[in-house]
Protein backbone atom coordinates (compact mmCIF):
# COMPACT_ATOMS: atom_id res chain seq x y z
CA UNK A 1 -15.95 6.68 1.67
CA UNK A 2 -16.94 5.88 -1.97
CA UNK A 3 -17.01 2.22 -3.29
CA UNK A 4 -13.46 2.89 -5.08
CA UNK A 5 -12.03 4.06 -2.17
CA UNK A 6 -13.17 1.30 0.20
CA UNK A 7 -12.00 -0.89 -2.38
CA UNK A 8 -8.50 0.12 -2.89
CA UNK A 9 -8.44 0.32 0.83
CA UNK A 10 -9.77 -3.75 0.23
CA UNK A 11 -7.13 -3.90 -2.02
CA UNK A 12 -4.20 -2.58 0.27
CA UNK A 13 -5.36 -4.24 3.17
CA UNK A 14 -5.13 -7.33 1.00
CA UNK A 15 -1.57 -6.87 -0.23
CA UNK A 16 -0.30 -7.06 3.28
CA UNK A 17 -2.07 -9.75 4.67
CA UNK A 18 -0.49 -11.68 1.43
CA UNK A 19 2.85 -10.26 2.52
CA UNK A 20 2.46 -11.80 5.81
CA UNK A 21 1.19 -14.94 4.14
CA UNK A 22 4.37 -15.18 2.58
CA UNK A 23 6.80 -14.59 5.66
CA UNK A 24 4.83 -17.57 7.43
CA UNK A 25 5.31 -19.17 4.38
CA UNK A 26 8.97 -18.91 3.64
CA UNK A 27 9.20 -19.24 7.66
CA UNK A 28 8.29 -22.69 7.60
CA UNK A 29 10.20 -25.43 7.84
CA UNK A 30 8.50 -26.87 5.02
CA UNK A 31 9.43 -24.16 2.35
CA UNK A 32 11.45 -25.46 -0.05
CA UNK A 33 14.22 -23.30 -1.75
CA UNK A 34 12.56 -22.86 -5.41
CA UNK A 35 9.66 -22.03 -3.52
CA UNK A 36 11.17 -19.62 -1.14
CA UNK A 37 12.46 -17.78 -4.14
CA UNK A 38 9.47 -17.10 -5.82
CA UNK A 39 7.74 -16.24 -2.74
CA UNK A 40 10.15 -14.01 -1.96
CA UNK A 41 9.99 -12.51 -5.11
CA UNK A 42 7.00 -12.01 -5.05
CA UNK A 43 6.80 -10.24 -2.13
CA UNK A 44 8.98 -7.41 -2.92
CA UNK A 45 6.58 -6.80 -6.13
CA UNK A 46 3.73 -6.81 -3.38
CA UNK A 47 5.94 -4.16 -1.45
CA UNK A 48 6.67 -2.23 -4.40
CA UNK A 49 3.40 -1.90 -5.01
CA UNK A 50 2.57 -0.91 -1.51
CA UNK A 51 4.84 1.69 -1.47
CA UNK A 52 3.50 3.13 -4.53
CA UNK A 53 0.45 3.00 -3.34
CA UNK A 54 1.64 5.15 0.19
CA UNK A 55 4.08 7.64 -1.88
CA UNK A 56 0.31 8.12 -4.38
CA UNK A 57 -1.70 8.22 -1.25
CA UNK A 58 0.69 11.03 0.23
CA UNK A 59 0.77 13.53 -2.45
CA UNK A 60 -2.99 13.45 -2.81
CA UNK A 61 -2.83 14.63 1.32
CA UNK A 62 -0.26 17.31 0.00
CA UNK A 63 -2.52 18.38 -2.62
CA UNK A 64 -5.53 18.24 -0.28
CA UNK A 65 -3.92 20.31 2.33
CA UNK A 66 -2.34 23.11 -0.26
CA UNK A 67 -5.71 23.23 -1.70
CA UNK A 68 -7.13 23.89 1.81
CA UNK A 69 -4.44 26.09 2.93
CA UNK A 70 -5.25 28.35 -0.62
CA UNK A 71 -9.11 28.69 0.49
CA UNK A 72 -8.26 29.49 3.58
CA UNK A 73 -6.51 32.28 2.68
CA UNK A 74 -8.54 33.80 0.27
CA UNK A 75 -11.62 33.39 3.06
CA UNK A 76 -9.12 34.97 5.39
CA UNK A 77 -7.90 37.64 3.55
């Protein structure tokens, strides 16, 4: 794994253990409304971004495996 790689995997990782900061956070008792709100808003730009980051990560696989599936041919054929 190259140093980018590990550290956009950092970087993902990190996105969700702030979205599960911010259930426990909103969770609580002690969460005020205003608060609440911009927690909460800021975890659906954290999801956003996650999904990006999945719907990126899974047409990189697609391109990987057509790629793959073209070389194998031509070896096979």
């Amino acid at each position: 794994m190259s140093e980018k790689q590990a550290k956009e995997s950092q970087t993902y990782q990190g996105m969700i253990d702030r979205v599960e900061g911010i259930i426990e956070n909103i969770s609580s008792a002690d969460c005020d409304l205003d608060t609440m709100v911009d927690k909460v808003e800021e975890g659906y730009l954290l999801i956003k971004k996650l999904k990006d980051r999945l719907n990126t990560t899974r047409e990189k696989i697609e391109k990987l495996q057509l790629d793959y599936e073209q070389t194998e041919g031509k070896l096979d054929g």
